[in-house]
N, C-alpha and C. Protein backbone atom coordinates (compact mmCIF):
# COMPACT_ATOMS: atom_id res chain seq x y z
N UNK A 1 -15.80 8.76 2.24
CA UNK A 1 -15.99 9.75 1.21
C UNK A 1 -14.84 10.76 1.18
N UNK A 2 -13.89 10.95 2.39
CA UNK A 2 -13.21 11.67 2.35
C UNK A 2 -11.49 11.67 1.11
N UNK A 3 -11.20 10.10 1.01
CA UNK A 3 -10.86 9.44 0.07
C UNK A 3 -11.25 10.04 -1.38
N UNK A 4 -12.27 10.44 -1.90
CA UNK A 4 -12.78 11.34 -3.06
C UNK A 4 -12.21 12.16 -3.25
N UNK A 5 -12.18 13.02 -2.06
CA UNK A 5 -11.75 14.47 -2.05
C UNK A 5 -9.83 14.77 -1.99
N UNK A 6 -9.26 13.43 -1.67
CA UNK A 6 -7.79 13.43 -1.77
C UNK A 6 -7.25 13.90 -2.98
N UNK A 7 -6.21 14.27 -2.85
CA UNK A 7 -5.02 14.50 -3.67
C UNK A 7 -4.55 13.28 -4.76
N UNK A 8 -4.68 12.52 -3.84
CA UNK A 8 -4.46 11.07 -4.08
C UNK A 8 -5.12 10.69 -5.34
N UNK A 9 -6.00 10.74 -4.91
CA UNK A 9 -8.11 10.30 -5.99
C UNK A 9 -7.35 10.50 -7.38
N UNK A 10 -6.81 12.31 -7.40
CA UNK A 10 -6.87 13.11 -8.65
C UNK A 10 -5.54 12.71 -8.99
N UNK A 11 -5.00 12.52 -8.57
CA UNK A 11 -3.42 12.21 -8.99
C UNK A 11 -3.59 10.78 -9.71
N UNK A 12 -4.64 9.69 -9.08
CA UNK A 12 -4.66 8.30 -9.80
C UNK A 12 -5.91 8.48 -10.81
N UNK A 13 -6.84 9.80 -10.75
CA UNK A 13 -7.69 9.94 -11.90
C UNK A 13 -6.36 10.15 -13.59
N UNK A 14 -5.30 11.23 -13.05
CA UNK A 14 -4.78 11.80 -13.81
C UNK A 14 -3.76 10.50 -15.01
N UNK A 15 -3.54 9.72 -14.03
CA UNK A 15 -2.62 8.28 -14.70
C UNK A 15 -3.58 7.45 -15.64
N UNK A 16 -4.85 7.49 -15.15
CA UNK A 16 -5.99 6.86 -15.84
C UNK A 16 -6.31 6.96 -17.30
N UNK A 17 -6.15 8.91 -16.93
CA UNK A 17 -6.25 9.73 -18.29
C UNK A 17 -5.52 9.40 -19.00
N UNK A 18 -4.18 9.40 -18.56
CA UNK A 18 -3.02 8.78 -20.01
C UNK A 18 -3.35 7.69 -20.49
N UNK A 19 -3.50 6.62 -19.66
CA UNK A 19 -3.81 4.90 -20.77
C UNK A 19 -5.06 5.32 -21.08
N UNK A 20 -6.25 6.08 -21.03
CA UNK A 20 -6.94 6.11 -22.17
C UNK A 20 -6.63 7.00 -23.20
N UNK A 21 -5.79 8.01 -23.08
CA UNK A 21 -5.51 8.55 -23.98
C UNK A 21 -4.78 7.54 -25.19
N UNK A 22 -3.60 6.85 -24.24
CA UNK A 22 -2.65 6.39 -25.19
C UNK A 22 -3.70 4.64 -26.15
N UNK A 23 -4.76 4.46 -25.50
CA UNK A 23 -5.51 3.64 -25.57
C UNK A 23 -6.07 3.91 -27.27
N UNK A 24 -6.45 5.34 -27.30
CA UNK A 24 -7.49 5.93 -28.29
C UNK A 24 -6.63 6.07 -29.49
N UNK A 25 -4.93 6.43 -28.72
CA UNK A 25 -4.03 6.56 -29.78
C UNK A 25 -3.33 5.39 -30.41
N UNK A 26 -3.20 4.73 -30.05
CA UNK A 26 -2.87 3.20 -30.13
C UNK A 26 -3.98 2.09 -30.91
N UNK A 27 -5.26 2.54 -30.97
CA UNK A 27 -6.53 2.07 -31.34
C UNK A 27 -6.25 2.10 -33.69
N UNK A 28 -5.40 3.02 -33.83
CA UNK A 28 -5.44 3.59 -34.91
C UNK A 28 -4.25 2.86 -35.74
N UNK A 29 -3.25 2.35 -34.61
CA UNK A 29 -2.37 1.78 -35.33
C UNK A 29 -2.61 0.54 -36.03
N UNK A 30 -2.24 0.09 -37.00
CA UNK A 30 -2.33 -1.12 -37.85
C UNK A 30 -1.01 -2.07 -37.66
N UNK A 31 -0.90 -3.68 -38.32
CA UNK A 31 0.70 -3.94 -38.59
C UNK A 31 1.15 -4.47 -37.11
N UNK A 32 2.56 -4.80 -37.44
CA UNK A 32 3.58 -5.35 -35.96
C UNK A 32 3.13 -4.42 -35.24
N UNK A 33 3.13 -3.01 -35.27
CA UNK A 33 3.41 -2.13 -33.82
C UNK A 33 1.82 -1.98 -32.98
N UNK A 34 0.72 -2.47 -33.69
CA UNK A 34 -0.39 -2.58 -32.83
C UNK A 34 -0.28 -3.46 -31.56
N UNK A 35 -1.24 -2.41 -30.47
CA UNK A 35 -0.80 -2.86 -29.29
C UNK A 35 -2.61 -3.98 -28.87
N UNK A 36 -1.65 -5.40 -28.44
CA UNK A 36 -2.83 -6.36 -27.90
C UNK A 36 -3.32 -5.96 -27.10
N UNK A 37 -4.44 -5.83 -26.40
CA UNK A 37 -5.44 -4.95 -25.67
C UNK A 37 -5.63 -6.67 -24.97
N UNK A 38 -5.30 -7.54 -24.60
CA UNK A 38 -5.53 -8.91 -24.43
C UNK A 38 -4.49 -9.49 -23.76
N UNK A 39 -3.28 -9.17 -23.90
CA UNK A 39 -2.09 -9.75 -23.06
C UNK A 39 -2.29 -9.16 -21.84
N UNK A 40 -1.80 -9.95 -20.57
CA UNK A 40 -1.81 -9.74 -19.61
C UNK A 40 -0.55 -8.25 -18.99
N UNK A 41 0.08 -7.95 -20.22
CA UNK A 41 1.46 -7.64 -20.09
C UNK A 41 0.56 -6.14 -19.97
N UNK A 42 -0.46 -5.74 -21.11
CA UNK A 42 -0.76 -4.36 -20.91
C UNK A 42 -1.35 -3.85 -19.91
N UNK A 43 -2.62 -5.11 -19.36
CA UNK A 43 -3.14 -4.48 -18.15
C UNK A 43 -2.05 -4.66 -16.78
N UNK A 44 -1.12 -4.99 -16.52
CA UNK A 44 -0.46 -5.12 -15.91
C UNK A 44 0.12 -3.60 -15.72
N UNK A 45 0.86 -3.52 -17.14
CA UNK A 45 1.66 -1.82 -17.29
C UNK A 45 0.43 -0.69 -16.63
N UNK A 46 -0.73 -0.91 -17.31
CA UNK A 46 -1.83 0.20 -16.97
C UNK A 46 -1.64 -0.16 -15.45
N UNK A 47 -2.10 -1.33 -14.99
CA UNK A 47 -1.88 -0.97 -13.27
C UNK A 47 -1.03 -0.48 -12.32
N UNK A 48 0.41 -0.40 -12.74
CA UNK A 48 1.90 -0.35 -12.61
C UNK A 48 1.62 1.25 -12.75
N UNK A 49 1.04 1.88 -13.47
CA UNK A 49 1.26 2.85 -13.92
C UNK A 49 0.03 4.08 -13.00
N UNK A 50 -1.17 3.50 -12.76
CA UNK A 50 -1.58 4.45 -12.02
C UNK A 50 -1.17 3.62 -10.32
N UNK A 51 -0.77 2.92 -10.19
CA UNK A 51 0.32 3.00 -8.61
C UNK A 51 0.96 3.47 -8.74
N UNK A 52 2.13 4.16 -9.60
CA UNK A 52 3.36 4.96 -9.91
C UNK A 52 2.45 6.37 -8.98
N UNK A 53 1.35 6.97 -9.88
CA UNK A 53 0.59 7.94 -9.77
C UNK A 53 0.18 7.88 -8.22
N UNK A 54 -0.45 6.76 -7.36
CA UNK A 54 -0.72 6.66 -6.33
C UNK A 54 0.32 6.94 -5.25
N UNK A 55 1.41 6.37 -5.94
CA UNK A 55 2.39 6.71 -4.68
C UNK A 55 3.23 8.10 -4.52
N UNK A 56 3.37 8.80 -5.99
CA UNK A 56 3.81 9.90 -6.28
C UNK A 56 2.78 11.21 -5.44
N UNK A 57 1.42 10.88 -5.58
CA UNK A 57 0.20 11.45 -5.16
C UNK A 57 0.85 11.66 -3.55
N UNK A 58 0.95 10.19 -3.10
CA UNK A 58 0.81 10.25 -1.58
C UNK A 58 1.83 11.03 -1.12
N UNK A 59 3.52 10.87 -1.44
CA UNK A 59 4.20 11.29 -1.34
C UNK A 59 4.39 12.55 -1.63
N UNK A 60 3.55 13.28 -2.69
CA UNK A 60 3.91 14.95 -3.05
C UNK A 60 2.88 15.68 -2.05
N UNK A 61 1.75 14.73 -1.76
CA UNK A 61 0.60 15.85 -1.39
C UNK A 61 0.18 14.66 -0.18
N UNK A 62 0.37 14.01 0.76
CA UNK A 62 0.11 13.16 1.33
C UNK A 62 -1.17 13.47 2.58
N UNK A 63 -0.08 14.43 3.26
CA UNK A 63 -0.39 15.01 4.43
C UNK A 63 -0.17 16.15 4.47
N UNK A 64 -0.82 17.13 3.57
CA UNK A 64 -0.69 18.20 2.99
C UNK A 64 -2.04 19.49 3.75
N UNK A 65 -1.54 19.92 4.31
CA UNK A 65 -2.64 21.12 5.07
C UNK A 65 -3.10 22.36 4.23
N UNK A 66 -2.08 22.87 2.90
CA UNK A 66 -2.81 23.33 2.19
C UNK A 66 -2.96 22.81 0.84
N UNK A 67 -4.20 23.69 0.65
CA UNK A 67 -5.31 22.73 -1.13
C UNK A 67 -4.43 23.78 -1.48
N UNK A 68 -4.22 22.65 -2.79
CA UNK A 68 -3.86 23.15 -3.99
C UNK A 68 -4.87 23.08 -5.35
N UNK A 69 -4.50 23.37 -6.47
CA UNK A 69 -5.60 22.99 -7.22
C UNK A 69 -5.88 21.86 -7.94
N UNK A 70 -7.00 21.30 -8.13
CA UNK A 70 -7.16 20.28 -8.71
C UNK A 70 -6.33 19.54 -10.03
N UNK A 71 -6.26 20.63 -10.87
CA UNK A 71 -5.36 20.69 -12.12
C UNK A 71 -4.28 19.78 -11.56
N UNK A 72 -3.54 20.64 -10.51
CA UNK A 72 -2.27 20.23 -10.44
C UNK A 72 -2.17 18.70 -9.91
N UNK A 73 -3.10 18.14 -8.68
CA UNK A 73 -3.07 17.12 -8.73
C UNK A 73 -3.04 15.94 -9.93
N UNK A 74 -4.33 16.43 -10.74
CA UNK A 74 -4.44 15.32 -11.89
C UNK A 74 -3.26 15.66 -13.23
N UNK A 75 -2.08 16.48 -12.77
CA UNK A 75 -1.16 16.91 -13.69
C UNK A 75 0.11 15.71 -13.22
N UNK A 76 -0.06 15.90 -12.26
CA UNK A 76 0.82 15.43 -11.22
C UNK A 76 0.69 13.64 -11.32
N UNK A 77 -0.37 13.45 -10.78
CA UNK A 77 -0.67 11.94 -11.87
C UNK A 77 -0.57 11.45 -12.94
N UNK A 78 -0.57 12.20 -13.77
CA UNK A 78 -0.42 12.34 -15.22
C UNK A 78 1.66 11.98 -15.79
N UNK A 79 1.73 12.69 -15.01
CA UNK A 79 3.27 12.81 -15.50
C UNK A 79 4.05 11.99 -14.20
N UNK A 80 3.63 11.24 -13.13
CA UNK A 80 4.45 10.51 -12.35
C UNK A 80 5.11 9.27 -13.32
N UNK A 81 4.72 8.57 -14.28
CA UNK A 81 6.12 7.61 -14.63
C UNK A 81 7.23 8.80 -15.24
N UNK A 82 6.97 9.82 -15.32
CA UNK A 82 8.51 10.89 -15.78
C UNK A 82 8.55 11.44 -14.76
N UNK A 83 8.10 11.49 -13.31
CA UNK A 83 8.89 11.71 -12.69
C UNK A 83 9.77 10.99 -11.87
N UNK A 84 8.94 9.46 -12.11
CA UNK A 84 10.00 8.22 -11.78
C UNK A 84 10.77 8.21 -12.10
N UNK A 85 10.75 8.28 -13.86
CA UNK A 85 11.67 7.43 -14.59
C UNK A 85 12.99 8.90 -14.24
N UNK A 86 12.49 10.31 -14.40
CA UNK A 86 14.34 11.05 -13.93
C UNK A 86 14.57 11.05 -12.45
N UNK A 87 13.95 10.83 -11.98
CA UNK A 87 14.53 10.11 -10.48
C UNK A 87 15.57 8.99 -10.42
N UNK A 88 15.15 8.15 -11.16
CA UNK A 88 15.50 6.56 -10.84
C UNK A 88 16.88 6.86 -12.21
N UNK A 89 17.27 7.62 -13.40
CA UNK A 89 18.06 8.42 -14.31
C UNK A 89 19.02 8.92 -13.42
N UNK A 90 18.40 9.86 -12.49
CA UNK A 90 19.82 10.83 -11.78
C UNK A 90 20.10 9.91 -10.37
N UNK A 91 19.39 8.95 -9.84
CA UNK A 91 20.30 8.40 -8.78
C UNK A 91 21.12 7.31 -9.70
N UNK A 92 20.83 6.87 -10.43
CA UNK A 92 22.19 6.19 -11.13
C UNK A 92 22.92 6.71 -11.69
N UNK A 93 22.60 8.21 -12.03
CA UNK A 93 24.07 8.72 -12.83
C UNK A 93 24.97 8.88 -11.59
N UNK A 94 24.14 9.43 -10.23
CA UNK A 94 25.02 9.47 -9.39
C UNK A 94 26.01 8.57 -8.65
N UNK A 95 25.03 7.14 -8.67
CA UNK A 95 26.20 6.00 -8.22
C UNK A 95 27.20 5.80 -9.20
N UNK A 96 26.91 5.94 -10.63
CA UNK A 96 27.83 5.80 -11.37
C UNK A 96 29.18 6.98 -11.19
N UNK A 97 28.89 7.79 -11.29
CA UNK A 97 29.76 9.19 -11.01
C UNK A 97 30.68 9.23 -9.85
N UNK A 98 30.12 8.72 -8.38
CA UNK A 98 30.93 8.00 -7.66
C UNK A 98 31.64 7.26 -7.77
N UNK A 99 31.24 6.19 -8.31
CA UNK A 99 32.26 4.53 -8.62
C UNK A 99 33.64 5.39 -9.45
N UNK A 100 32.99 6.48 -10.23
CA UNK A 100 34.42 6.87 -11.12
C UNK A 100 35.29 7.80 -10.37
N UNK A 101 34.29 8.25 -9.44
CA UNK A 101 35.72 9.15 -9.05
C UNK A 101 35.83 8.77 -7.75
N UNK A 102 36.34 7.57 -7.47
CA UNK A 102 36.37 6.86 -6.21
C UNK A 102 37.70 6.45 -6.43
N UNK A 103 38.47 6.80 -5.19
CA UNK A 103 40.01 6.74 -5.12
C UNK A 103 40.42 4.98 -5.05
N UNK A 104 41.09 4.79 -6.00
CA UNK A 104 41.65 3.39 -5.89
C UNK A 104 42.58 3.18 -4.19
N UNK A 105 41.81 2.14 -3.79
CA UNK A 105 42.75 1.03 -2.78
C UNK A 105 44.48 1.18 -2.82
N UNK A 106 44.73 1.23 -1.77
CA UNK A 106 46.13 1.04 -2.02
C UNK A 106 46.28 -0.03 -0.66
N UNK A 107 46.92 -0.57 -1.25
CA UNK A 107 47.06 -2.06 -0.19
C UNK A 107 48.50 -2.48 0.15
C-alpha cells in the first residue's frame, strides 16, 4: 500500500491524465487526421508515455525525504515527455556544438 502513497503513483496518475485528455480531444476529429483507437501503434505510445512519467517520477522524487505536494507530482507526470523530449534536444545540440568546434587533426 505504500506504493499508493509514492510520488511515483501521482507522477504515472498525471501521464494517464494526458492520453485521456488527448483521447477526448482526438474523439472529435473527423477525416485522414482521426486517430485509430485500434492500432497497436497507439496503445503502445500511451504505454511509452506513462513509463516516460514513471521513470521521470522515480528519478525527480525517488528517494525523496521531503513531501512535496501532490499537484506537483501529478504535474510532473504530466509534462515528463517535455521534459524528455528538451533533455534528449540539448544533449544533442551539445554533441553537435562540440563536433564543430573540435580542432582538426593534424597528422
Amino acid at each position: 500500500m505504500h506504493f499508493l502513497q509514492s510520488p511515483v503513483y501521482f507522477c504515472m496518475l498525471g501521464a494517464l491524465a494526458v492520453q485521456l485528455l488527448q483521447i477526448g480531444e482526438y474523439s472529435g476529429i473527423t477525416g485522414a487526421r482521426r486517430v485509430n483507437y485500434q492500432t497497436l501503434q497507439f496503445y503502445i505510445f500511451s504505454f511509452v508515455s506513462v513509463l516516460m512519467a514513471l521513470i521521470v517520477g522515480y528519478v525527480y522524487f525517488g528517494d525523496e525525504l521531503v513531501v512535496h505536494s501532490r499537484m506537483l507530482y501529478f504535474q510532473t507526470g504530466a509534462s515528463s515527455p517535455i521534459i524528455i523530449r528538451s533533455l534528449a534536444e540539448s544533449v544533442a545540440a551539445g554533441v553537435i556544438s562540440n563536433r564543430v568546434r573540435a580542432k582538426p587533426e593534424i597528422g
